[in-house]
C-alpha atoms as a PDB file:
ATOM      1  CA  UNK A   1      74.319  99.041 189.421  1.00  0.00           C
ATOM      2  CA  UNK A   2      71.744 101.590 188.292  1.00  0.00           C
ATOM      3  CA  UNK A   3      72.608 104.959 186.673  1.00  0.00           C
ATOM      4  CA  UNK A   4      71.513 106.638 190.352  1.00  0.00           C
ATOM      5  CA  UNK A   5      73.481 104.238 192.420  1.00  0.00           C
ATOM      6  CA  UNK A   6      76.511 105.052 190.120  1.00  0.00           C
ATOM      7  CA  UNK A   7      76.459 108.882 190.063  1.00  0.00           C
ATOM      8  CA  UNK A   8      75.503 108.518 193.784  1.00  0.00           C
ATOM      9  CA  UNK A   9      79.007 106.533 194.277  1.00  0.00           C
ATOM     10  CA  UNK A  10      80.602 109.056 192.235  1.00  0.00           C
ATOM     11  CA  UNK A  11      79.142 112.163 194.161  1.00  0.00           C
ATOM     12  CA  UNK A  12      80.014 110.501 197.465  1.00  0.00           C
ATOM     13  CA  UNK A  13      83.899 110.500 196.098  1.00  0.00           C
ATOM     14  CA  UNK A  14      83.724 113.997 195.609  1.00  0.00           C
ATOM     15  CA  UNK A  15      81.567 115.086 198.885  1.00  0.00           C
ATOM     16  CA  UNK A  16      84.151 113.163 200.672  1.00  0.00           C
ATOM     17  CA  UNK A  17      87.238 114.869 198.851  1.00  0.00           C
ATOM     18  CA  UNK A  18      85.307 118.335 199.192  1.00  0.00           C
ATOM     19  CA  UNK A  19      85.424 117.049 203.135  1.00  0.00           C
ATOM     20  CA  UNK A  20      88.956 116.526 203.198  1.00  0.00           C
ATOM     21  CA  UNK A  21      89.594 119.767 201.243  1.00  0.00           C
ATOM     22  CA  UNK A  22      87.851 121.667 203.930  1.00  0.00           C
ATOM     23  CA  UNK A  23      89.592 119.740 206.648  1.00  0.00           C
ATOM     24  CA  UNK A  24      93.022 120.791 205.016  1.00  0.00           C
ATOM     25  CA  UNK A  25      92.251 124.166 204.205  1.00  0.00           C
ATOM     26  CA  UNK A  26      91.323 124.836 208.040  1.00  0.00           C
ATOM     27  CA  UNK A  27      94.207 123.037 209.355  1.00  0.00           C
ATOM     28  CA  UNK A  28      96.913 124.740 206.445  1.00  0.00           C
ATOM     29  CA  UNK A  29      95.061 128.683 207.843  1.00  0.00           C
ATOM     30  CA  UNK A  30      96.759 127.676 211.512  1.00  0.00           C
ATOM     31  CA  UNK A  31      99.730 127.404 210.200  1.00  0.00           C
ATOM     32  CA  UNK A  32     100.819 130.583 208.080  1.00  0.00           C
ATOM     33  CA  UNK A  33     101.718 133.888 208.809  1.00  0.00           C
ATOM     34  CA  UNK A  34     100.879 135.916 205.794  1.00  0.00           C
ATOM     35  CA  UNK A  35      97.445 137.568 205.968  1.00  0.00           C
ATOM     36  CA  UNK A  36      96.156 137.354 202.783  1.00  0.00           C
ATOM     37  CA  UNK A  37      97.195 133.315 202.616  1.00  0.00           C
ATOM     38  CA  UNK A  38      94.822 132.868 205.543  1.00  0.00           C
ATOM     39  CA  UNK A  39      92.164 135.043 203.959  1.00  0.00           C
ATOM     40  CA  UNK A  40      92.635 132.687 201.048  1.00  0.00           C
ATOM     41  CA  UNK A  41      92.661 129.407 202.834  1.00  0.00           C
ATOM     42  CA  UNK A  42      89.555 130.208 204.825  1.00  0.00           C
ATOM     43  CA  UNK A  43      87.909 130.938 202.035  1.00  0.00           C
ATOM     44  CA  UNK A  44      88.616 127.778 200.050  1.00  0.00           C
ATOM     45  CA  UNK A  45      87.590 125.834 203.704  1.00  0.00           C
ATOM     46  CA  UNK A  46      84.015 127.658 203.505  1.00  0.00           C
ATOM     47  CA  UNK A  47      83.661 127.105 199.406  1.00  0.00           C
ATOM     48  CA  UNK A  48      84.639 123.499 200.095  1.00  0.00           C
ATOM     49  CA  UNK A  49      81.817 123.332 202.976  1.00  0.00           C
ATOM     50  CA  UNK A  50      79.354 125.089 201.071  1.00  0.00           C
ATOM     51  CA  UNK A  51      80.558 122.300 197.616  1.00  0.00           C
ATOM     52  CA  UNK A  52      79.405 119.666 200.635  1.00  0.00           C
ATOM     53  CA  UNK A  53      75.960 120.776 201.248  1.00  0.00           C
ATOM     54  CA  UNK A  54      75.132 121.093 197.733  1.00  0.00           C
ATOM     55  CA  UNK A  55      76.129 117.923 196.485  1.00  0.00           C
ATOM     56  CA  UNK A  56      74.541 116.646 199.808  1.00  0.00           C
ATOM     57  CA  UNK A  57      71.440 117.736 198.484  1.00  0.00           C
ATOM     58  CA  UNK A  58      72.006 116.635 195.263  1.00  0.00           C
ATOM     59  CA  UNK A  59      72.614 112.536 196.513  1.00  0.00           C
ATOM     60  CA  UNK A  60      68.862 113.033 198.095  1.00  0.00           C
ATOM     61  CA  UNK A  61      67.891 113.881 195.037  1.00  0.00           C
ATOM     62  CA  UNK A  62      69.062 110.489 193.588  1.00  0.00           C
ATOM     63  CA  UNK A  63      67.796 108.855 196.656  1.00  0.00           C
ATOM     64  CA  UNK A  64      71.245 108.089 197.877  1.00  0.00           C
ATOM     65  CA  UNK A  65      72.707 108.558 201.282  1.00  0.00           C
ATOM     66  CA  UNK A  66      75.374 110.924 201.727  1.00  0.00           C
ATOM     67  CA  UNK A  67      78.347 109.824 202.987  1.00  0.00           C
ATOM     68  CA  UNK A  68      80.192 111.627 205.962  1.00  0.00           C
ATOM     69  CA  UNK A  69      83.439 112.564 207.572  1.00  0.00           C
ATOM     70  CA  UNK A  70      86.430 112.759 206.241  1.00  0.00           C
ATOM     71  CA  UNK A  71      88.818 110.113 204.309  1.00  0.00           C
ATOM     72  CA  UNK A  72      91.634 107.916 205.421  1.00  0.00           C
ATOM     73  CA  UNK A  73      93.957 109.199 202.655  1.00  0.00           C
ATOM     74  CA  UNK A  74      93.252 112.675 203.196  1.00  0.00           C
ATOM     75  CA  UNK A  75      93.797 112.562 207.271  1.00  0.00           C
ATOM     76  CA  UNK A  76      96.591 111.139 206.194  1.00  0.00           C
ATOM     77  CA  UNK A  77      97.929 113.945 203.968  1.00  0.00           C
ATOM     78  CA  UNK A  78      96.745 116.010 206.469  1.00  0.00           C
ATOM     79  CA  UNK A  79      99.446 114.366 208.593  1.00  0.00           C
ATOM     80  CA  UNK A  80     101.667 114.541 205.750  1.00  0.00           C
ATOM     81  CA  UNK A  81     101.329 118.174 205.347  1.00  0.00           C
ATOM     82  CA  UNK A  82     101.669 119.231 208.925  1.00  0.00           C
ATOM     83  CA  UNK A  83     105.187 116.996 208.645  1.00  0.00           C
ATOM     84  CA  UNK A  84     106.071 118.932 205.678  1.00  0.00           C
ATOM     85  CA  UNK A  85     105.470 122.346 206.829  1.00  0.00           C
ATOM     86  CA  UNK A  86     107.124 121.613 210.925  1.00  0.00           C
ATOM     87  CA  UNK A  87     110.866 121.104 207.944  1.00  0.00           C
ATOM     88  CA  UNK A  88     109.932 123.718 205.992  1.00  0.00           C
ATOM     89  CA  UNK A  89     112.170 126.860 206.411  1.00  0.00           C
ATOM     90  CA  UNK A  90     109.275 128.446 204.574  1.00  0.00           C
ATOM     91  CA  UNK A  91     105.900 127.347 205.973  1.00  0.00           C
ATOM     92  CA  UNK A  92     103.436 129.765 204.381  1.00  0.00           C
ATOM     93  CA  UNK A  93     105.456 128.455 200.753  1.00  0.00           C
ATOM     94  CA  UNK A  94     104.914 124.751 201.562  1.00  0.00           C
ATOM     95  CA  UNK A  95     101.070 125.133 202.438  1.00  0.00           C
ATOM     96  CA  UNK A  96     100.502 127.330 199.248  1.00  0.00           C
ATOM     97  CA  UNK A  97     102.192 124.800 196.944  1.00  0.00           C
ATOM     98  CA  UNK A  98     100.037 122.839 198.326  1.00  0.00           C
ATOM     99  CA  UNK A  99      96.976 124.234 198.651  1.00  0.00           C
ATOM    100  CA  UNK A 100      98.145 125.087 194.100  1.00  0.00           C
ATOM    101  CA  UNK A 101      98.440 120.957 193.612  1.00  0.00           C
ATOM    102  CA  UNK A 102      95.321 120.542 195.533  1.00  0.00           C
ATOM    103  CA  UNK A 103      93.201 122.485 193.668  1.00  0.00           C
ATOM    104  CA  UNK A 104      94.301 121.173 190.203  1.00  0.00           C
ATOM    105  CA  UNK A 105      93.439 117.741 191.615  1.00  0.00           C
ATOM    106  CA  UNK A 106      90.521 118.981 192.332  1.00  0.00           C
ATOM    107  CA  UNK A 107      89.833 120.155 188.752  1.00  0.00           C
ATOM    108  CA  UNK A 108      90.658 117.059 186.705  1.00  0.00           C
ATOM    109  CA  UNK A 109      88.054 114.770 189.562  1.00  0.00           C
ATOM    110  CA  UNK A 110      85.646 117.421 188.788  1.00  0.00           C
ATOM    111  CA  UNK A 111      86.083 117.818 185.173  1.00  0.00           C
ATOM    112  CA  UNK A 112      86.123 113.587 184.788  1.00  0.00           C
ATOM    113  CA  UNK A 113      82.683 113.698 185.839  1.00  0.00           C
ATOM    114  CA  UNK A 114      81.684 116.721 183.998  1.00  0.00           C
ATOM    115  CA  UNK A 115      82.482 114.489 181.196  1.00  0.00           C
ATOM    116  CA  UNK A 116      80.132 112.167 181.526  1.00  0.00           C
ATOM    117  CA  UNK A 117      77.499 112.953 178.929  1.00  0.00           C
ATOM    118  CA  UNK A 118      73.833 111.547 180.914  1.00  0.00           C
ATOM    119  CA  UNK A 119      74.835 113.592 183.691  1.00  0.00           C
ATOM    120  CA  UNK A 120      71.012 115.254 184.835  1.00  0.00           C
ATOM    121  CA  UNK A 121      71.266 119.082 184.348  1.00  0.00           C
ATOM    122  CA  UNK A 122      70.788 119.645 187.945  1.00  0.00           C
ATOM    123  CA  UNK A 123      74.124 117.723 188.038  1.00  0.00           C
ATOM    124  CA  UNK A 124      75.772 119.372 185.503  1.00  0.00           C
ATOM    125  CA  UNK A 125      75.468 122.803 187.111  1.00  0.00           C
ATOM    126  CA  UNK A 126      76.256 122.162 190.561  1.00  0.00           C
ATOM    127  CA  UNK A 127      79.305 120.489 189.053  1.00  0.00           C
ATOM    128  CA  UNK A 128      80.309 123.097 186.439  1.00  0.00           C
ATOM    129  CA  UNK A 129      79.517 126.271 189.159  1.00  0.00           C
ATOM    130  CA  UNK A 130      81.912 123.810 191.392  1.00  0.00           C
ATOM    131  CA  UNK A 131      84.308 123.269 189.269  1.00  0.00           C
ATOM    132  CA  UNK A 132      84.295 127.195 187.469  1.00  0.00           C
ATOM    133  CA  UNK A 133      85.120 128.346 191.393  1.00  0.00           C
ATOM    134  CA  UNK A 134      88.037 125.752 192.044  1.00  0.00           C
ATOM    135  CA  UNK A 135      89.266 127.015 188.591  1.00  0.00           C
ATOM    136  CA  UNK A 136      89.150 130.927 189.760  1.00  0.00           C
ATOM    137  CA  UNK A 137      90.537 129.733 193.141  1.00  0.00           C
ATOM    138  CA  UNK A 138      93.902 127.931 191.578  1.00  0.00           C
ATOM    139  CA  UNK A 139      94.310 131.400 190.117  1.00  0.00           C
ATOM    140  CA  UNK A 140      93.969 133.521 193.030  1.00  0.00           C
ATOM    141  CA  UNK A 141      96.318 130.357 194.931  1.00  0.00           C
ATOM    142  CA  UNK A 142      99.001 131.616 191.710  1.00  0.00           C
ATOM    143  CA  UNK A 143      98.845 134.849 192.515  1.00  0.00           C
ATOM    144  CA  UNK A 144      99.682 134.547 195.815  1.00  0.00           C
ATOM    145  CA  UNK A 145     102.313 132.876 194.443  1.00  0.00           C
ATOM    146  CA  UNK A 146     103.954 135.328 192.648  1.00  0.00           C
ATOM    147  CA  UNK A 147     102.978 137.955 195.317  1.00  0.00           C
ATOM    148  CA  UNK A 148     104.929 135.914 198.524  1.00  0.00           C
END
């Protein structure tokens, strides 16, 4: 496998988790009651679509073919999640834990690529602005934490 096929495998991952990220941010905004939680998930859902198109861009770059739609696993946690929050006394709670665990996921995939040290620089700073606004948004998603 050539350097290009292998980042293009490893951007694909994360296009496809940034897809299921946007799915579940959507989906969680139906389902709570607190205004600024739905500011907040909407938000992510557009960063998350906006993540897609660049690292979309990025695979053509490496001559690779995006991948599209969603994952298995995360229509499954998508299932998961709507299970979890129909028990829940506290609905806007269980999505914001959530949406807290998803986002630090989402820092250690993108900071295990980061690491790699041949990344190309165009790379490297889609991934780093990507990964500097998950970082800022797992803040905000404490916050709102401490605030609900």
């Amino acid at each position: 496998m050539s350097y290009s096929e292998e980042m293009g495998k490893k951007l694909n991952e994360l296009l496809e988790k940034n897809y299921d990220a946007e799915a579940g941010y959507k989906k969680a905004a139906e389902k709570v009651k607190n205004a600024a939680l739905k500011s907040y998930l909407l938000s992510r859902a557009q960063d998350r679509y906006d993540f897609g198109h660049e690292l979309k861009a990025e695979l053509k770059g490496f001559g690779q073919e995006p991948d599209k739609g969603t994952s298995l696993a995360g229509d499954a946690h998508r299932l998961w999640m709507d299970l979890k929050t129909a028990l829940s006394s506290d609905k806007d709670e269980a999505v914001l834990e959530e949406a807290i665990r998803g986002e630090k996921a989402a820092l250690e995939e993108y900071n295990a690529i980061i690491e790699d040290t041949e990344l190309p620089t165009s790379t490297a700073t889609i991934l780093a602005t990507q990964r500097n606004s998950v970082k800022m948004a797992l803040n905000e998603a404490k916050a709102l934490e401490v605030t609900a």
